[in-house]
C-alpha atoms as a PDB file:
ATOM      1  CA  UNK A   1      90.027 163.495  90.453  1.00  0.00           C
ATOM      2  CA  UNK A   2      89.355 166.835  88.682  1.00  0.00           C
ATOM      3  CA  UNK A   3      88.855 169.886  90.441  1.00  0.00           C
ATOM      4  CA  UNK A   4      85.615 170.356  90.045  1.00  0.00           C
ATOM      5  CA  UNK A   5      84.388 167.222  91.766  1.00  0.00           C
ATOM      6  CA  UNK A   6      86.666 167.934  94.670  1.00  0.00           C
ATOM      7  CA  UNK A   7      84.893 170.897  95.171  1.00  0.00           C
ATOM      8  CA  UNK A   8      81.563 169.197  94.352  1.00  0.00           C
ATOM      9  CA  UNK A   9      82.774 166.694  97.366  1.00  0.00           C
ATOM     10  CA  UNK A  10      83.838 169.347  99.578  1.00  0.00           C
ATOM     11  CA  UNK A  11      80.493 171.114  99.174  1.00  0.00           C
ATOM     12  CA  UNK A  12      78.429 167.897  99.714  1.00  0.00           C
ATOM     13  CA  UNK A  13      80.549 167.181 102.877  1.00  0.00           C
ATOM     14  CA  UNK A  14      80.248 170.662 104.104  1.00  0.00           C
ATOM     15  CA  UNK A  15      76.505 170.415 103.997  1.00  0.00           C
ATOM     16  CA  UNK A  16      76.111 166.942 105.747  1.00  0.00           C
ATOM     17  CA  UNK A  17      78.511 167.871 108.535  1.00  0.00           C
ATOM     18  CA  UNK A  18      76.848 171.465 108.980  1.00  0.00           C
ATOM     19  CA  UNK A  19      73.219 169.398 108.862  1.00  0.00           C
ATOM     20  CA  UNK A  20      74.512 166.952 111.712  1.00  0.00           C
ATOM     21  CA  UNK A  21      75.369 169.507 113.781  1.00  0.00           C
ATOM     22  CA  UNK A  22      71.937 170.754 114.299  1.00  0.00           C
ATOM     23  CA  UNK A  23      70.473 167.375 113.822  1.00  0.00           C
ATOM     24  CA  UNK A  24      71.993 163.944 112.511  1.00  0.00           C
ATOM     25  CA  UNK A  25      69.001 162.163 111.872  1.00  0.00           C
ATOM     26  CA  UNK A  26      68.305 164.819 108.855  1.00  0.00           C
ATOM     27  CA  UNK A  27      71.678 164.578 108.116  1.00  0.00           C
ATOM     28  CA  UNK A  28      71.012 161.198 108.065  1.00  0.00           C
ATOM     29  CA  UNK A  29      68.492 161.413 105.547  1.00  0.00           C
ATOM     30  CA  UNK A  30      70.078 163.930 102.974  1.00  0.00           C
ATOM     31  CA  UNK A  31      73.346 161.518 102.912  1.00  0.00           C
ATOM     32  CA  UNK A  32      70.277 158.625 102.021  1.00  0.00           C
ATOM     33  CA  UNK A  33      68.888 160.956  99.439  1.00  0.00           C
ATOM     34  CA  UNK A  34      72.264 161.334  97.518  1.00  0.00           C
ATOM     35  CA  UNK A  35      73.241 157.807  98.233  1.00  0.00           C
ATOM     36  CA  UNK A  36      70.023 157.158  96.544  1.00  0.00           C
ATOM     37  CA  UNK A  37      70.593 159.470  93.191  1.00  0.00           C
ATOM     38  CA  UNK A  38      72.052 158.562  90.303  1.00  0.00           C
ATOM     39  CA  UNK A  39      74.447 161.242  88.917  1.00  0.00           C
ATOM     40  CA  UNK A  40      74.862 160.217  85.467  1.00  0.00           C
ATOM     41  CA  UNK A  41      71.401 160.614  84.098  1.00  0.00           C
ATOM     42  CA  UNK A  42      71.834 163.650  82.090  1.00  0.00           C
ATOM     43  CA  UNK A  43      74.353 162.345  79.768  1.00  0.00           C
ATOM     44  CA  UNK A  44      72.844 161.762  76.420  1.00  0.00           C
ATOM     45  CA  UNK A  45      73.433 158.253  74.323  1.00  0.00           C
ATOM     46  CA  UNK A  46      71.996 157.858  70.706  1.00  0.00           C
ATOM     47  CA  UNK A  47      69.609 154.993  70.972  1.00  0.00           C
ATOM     48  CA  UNK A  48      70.960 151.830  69.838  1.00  0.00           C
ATOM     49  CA  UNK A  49      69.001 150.470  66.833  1.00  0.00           C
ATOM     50  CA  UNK A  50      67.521 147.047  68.165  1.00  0.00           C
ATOM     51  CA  UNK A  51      65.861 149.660  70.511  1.00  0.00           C
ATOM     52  CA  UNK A  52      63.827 151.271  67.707  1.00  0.00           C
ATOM     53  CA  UNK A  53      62.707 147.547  66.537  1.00  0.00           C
ATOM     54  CA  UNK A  54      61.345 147.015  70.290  1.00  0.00           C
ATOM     55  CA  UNK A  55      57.654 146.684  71.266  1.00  0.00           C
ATOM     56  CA  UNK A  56      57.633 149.953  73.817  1.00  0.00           C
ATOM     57  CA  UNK A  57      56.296 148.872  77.406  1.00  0.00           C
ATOM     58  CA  UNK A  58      55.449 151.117  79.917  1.00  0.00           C
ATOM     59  CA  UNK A  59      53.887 150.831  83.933  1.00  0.00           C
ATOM     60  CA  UNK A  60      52.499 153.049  86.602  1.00  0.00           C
ATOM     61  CA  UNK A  61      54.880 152.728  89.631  1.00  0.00           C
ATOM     62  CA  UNK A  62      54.155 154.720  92.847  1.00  0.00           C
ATOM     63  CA  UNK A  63      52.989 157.775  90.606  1.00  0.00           C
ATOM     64  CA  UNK A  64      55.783 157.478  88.419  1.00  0.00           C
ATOM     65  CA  UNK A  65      56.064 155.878  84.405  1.00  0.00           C
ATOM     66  CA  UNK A  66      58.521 152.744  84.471  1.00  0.00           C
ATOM     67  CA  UNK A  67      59.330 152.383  80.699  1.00  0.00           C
ATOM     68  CA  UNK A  68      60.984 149.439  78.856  1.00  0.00           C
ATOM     69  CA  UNK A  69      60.990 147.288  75.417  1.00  0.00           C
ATOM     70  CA  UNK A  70      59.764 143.801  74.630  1.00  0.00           C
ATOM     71  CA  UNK A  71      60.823 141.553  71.522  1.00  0.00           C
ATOM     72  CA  UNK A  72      59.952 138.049  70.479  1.00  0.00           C
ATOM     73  CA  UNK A  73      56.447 138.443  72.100  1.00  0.00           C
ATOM     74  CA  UNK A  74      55.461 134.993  70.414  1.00  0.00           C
ATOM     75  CA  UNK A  75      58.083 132.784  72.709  1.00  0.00           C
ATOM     76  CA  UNK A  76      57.121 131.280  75.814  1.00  0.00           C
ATOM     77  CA  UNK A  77      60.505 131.800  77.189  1.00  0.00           C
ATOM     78  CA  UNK A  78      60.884 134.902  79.082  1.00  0.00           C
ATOM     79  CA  UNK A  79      63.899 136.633  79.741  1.00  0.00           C
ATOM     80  CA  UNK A  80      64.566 140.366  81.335  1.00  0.00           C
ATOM     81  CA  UNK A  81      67.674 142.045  80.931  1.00  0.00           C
ATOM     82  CA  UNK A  82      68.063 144.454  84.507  1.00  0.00           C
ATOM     83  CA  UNK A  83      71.011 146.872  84.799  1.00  0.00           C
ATOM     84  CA  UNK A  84      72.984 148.574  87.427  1.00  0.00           C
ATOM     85  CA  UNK A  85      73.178 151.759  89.149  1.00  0.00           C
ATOM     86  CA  UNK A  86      73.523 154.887  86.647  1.00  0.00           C
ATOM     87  CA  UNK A  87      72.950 152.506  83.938  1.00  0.00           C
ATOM     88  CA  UNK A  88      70.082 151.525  81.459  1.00  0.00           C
ATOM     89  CA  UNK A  89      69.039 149.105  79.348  1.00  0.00           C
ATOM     90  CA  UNK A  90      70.382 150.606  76.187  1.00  0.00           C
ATOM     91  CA  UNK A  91      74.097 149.295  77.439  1.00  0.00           C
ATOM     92  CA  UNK A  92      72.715 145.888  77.336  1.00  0.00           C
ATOM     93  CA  UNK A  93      72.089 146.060  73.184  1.00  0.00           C
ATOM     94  CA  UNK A  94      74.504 143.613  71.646  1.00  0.00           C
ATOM     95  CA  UNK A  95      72.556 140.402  73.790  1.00  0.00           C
ATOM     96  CA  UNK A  96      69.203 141.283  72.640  1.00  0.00           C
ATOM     97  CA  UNK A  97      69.168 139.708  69.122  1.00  0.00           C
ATOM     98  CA  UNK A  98      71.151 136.651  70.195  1.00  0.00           C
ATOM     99  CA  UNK A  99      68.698 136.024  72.852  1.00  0.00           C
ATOM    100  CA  UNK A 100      65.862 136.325  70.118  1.00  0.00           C
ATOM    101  CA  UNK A 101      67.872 134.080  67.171  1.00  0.00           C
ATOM    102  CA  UNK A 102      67.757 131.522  70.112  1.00  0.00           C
ATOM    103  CA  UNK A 103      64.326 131.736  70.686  1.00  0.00           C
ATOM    104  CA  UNK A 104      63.667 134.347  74.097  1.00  0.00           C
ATOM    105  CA  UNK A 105      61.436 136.358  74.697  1.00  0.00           C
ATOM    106  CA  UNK A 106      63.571 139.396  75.948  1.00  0.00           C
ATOM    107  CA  UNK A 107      61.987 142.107  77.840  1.00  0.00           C
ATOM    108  CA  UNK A 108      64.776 145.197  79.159  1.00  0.00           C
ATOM    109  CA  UNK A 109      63.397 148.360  81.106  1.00  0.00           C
ATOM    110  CA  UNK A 110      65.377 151.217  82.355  1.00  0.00           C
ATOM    111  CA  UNK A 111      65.007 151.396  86.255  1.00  0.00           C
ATOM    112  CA  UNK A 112      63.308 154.359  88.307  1.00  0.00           C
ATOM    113  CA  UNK A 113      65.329 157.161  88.041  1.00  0.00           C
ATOM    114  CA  UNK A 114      67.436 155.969  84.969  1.00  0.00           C
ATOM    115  CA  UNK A 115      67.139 155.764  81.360  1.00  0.00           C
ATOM    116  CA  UNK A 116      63.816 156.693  79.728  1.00  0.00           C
ATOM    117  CA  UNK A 117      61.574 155.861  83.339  1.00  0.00           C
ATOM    118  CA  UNK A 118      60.749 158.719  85.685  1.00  0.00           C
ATOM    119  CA  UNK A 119      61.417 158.947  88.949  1.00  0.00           C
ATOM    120  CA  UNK A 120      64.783 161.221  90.573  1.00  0.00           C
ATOM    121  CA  UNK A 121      66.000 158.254  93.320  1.00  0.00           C
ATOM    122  CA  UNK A 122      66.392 154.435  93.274  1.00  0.00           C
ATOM    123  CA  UNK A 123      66.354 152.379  96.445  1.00  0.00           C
ATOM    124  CA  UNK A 124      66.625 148.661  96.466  1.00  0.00           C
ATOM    125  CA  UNK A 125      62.569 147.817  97.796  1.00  0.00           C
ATOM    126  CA  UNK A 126      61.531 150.081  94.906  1.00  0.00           C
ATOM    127  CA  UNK A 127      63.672 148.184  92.203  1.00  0.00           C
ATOM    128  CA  UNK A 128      62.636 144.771  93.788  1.00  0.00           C
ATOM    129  CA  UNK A 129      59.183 146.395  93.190  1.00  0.00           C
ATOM    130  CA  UNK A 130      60.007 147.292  89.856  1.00  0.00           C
ATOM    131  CA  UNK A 131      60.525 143.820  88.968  1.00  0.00           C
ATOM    132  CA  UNK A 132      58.020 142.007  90.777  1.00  0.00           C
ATOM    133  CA  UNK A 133      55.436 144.468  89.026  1.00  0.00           C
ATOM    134  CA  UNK A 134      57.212 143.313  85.752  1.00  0.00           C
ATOM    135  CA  UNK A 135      56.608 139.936  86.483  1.00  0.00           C
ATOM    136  CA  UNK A 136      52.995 140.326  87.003  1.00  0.00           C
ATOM    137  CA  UNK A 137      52.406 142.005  84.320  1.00  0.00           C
ATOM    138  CA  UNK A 138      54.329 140.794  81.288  1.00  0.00           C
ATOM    139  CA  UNK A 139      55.908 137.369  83.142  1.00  0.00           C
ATOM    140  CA  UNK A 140      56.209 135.000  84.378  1.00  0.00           C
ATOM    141  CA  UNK A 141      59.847 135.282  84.482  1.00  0.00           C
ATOM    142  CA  UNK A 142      61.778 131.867  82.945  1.00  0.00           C
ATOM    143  CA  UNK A 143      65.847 133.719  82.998  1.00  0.00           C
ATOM    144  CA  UNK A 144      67.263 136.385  84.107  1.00  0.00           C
ATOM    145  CA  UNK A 145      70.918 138.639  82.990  1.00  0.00           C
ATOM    146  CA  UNK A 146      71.387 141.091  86.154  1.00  0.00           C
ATOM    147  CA  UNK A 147      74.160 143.115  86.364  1.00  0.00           C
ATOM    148  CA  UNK A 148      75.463 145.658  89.517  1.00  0.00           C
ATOM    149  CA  UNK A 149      72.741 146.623  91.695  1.00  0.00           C
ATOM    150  CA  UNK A 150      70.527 145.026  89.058  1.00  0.00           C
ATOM    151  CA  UNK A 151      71.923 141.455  90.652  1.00  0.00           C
ATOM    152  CA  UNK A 152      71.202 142.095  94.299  1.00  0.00           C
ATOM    153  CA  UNK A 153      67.779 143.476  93.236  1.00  0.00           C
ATOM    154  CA  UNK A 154      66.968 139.913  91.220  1.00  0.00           C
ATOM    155  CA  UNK A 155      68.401 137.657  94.147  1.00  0.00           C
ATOM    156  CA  UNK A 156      65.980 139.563  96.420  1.00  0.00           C
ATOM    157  CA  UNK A 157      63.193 139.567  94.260  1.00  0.00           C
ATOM    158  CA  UNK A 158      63.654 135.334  93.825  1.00  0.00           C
ATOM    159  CA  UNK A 159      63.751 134.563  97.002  1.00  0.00           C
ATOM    160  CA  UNK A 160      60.666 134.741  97.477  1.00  0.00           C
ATOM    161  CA  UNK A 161      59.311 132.781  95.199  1.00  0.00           C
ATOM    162  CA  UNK A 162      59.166 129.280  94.687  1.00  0.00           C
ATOM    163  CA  UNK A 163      61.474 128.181  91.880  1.00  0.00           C
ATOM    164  CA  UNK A 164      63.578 125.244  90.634  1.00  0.00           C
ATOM    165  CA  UNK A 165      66.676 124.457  88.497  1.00  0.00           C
ATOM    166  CA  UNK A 166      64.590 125.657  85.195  1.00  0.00           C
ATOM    167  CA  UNK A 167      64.521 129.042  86.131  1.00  0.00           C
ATOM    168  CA  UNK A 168      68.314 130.618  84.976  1.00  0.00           C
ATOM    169  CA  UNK A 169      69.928 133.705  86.529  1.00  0.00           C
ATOM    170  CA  UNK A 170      73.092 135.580  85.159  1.00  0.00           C
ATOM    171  CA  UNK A 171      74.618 137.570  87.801  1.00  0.00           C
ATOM    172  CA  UNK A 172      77.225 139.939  85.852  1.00  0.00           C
ATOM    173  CA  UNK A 173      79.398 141.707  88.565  1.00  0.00           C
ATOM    174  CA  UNK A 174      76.532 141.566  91.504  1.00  0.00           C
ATOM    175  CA  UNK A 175      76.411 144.226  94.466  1.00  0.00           C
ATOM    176  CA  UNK A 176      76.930 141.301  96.555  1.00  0.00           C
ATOM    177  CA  UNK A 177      76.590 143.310 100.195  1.00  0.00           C
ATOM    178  CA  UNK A 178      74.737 146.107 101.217  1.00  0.00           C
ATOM    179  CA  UNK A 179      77.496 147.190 103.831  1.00  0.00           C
ATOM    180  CA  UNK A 180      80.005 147.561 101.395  1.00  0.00           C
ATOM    181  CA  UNK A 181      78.512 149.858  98.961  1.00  0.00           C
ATOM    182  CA  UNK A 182      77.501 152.252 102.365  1.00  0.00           C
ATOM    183  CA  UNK A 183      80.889 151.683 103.392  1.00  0.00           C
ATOM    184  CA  UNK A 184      82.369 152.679 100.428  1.00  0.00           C
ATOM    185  CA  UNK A 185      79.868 155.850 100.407  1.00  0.00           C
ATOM    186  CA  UNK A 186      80.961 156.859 103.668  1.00  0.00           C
ATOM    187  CA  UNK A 187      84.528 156.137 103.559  1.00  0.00           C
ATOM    188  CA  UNK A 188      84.194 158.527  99.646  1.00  0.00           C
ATOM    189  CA  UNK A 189      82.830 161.430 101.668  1.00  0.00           C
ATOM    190  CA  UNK A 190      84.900 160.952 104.880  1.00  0.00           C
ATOM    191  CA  UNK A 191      81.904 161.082 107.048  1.00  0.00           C
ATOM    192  CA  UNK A 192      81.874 160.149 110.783  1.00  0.00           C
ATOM    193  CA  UNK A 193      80.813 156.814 112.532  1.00  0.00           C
ATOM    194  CA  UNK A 194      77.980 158.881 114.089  1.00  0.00           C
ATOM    195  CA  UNK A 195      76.317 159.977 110.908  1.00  0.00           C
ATOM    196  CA  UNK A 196      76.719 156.292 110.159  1.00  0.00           C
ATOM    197  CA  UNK A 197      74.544 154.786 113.002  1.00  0.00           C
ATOM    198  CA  UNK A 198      71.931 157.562 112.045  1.00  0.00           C
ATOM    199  CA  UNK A 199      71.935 156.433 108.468  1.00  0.00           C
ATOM    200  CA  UNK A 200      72.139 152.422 109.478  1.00  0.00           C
ATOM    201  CA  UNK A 201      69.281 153.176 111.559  1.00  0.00           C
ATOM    202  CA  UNK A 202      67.394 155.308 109.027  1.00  0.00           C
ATOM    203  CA  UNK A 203      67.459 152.090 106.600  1.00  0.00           C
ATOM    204  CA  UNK A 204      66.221 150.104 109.411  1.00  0.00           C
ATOM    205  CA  UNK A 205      62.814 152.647 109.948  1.00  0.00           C
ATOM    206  CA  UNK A 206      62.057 152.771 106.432  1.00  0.00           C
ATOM    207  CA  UNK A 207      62.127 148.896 105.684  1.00  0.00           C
ATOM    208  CA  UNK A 208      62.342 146.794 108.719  1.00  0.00           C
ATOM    209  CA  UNK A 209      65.660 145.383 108.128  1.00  0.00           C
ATOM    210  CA  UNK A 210      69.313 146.878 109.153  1.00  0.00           C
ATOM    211  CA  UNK A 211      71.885 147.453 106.135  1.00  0.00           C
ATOM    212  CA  UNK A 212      73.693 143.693 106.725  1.00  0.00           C
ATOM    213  CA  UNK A 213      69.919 142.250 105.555  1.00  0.00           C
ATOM    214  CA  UNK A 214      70.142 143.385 102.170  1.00  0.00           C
ATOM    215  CA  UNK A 215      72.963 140.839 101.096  1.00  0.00           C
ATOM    216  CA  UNK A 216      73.282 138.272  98.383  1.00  0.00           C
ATOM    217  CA  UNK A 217      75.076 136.064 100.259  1.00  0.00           C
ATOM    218  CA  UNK A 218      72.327 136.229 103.037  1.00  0.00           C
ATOM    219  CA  UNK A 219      69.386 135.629  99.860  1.00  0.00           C
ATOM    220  CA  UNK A 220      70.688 133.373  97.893  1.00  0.00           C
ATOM    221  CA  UNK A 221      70.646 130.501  99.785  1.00  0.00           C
ATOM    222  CA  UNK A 222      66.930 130.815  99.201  1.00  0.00           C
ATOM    223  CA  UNK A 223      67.081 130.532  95.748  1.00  0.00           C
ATOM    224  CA  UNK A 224      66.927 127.438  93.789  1.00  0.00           C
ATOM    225  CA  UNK A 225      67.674 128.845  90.545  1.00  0.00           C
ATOM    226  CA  UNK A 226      70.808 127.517  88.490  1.00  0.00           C
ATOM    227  CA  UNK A 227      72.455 130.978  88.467  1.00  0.00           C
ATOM    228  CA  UNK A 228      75.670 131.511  86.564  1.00  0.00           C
ATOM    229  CA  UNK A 229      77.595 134.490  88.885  1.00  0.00           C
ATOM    230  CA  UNK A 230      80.771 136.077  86.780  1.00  0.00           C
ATOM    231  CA  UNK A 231      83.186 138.341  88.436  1.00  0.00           C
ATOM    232  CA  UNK A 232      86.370 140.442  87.747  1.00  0.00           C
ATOM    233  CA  UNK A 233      89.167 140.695  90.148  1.00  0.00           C
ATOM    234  CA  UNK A 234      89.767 143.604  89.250  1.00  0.00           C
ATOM    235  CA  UNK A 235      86.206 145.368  89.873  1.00  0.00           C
ATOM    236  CA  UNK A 236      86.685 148.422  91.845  1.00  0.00           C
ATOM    237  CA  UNK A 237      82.644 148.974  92.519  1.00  0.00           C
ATOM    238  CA  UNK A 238      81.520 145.580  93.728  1.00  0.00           C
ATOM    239  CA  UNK A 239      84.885 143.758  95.080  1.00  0.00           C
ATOM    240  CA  UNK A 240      85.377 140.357  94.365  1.00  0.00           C
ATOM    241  CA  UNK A 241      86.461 139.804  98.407  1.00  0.00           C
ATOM    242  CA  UNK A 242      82.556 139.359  98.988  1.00  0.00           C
ATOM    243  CA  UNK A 243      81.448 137.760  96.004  1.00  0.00           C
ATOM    244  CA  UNK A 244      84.466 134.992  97.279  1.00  0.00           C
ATOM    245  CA  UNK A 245      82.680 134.596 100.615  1.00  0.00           C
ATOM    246  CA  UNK A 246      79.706 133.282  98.657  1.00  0.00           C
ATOM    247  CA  UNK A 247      81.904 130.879  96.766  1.00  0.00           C
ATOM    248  CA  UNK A 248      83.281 129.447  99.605  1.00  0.00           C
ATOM    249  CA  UNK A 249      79.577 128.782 101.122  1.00  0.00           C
ATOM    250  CA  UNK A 250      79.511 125.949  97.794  1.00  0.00           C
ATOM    251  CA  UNK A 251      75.928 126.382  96.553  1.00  0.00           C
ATOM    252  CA  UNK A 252      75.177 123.437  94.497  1.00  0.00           C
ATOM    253  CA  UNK A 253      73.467 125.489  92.379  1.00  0.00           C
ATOM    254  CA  UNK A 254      75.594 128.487  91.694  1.00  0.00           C
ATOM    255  CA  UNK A 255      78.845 128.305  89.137  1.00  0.00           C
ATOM    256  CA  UNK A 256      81.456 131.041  89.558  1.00  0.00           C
ATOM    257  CA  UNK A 257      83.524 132.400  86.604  1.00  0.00           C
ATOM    258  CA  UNK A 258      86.262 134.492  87.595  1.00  0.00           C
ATOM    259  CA  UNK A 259      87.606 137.168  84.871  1.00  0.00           C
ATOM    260  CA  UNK A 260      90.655 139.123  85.075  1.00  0.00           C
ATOM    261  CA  UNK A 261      90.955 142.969  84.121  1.00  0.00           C
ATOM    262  CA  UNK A 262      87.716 143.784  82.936  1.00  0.00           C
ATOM    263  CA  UNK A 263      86.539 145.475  86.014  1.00  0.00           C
ATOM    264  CA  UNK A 264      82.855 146.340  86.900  1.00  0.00           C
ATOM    265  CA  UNK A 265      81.452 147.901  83.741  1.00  0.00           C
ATOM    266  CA  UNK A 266      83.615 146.530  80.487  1.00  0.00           C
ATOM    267  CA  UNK A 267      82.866 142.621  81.895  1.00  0.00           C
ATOM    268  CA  UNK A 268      79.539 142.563  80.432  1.00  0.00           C
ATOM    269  CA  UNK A 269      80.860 144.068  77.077  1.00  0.00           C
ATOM    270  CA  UNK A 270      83.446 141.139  76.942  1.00  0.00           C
ATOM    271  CA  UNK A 271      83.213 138.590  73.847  1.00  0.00           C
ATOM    272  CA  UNK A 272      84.220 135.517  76.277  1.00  0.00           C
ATOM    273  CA  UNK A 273      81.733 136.723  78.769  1.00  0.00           C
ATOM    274  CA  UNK A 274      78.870 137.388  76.150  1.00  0.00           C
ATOM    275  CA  UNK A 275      79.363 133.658  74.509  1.00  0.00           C
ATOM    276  CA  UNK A 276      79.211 132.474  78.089  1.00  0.00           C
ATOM    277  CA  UNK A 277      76.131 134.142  79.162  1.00  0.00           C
ATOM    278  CA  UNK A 278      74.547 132.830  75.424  1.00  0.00           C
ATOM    279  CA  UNK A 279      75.442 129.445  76.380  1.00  0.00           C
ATOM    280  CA  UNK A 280      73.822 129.291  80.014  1.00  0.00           C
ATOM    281  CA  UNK A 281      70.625 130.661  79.134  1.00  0.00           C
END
């Protein structure tokens, strides 16, 4: 870790702790805020060129301009492409054209908060939003390639509708549990079990449901997709352990692919993982 964000931690720890001792429910709520914000938006990528090709797509959103792409408008087969946390949908560029030459239509747009879309936080009720708004307006939905918080978001969204083994999901490195990724949050910032209750709770105000709620495992047995779920052993973000749990509950409908040293980000860039995805959907 360089120096700089070890002070950057040390400041951000410093605040929440001082907050919590005058009050931990607005502590609380600032360690939601940053949980909430991604960090990487401000680094610059040059646009990859199957982007300029792309039929540009935008939607109001709670006061805010969701923005995204659209090719193959002429198919009847819809697919969406939705990425992680501190992502976009430029990273997804290389399975665009192969979705086209096989006759998709494939429709990618950058989250709130990320890419090209405004917006300064994303939680998960606002991405489920996201794409249930997408679905209305340019759907309906026929597949699915979800990667990172993109994959719990899609699994949340689906199970609530009613669907069968047509409908195809690709979940690419999923954030299988809620709990985890605050655990790992906490846990980063060394912040006490108090603060933690406060912030459990918080998530419980704002949607009605505690942290443990807001878990594939919990969804997806409402789901009657065929969903193809890859995973690296290695992935350091989303760990494997709870992506295993869901293997051992042996949904008929769910095939697990298990890859070794590609960790959370480089999996989707893999050439064994891309001609697998191209062959389920």
């Amino acid at each position: 870790m360089k120096l700089a964000q070890k002070i950057a931690i040390n400041y951000i720890r410093g605040k929440l702790n001082i907050i919590a001792a005058i009050s931990k429910k607005k502590a609380a709520k600032k360690a939601f805020e940053i949980f909430c914000t991604p960090v990487k938006r401000g680094k610059k990528k040059k646009i990859p060129e199957v982007f300029k090709k792309a039929e540009n797509l935008s939607f109001d959103l709670d006061g805010h301009t969701v923005r995204g792409y659209r090719w193959n408008t002429s198919s009847a087969g819809k697919t969406l492409i939705v990425h992680g946390f501190e992502s976009s949908s430029w990273n997804f560029d290389r399975y665009i054209i192969p979705l086209v030459r096989k006759g998709h239509e494939v429709m990618a747009f950058d989250a709130p908060a990320h890419g090209l879309s405004d917006g300064k936080q994303l939680t998960l009720p606002l991405y489920i939003k996201t794409i249930s708004r997408i679905n209305d307006l340019y759907g309906p939905l026929r597949s699915i390639l979800a990667h990172s918080l993109g994959g719990l978001t899609v699994i949340h969204f689906l199970e609530n509708l009613s669907l069968d083994e047509s409908t195809k999901v690709v979940l690419i490195a999923p954030a299988t549990e809620t709990t985890t990724a605050i655990d790992s949050f906490f846990d980063f910032l060394e912040l006490n079990d108090e603060l933690r209750k406060e912030f459990d709770q918080l998530i419980f105000e704002m949607g009605g449901f505690p942290p443990e709620h807001y878990s594939i495992r919990r969804a997806i047995k409402n789901v009657d997709a065929t969903i193809l779920w890859i995973h690296d052993e290695h992935d350091d973000m989303t760990p494997l352990k709870d992506a295993l749990v869901v293997r051992e509950d042996n949904h008929p409908n769910v095939e697990f692919v298990i890859t070794s040293g590609l960790g959370h980000r480089r999996i989707y860039r893999d050439n064994e993982v891309f001609r697998r995805v191209l062959d389920f959907l």
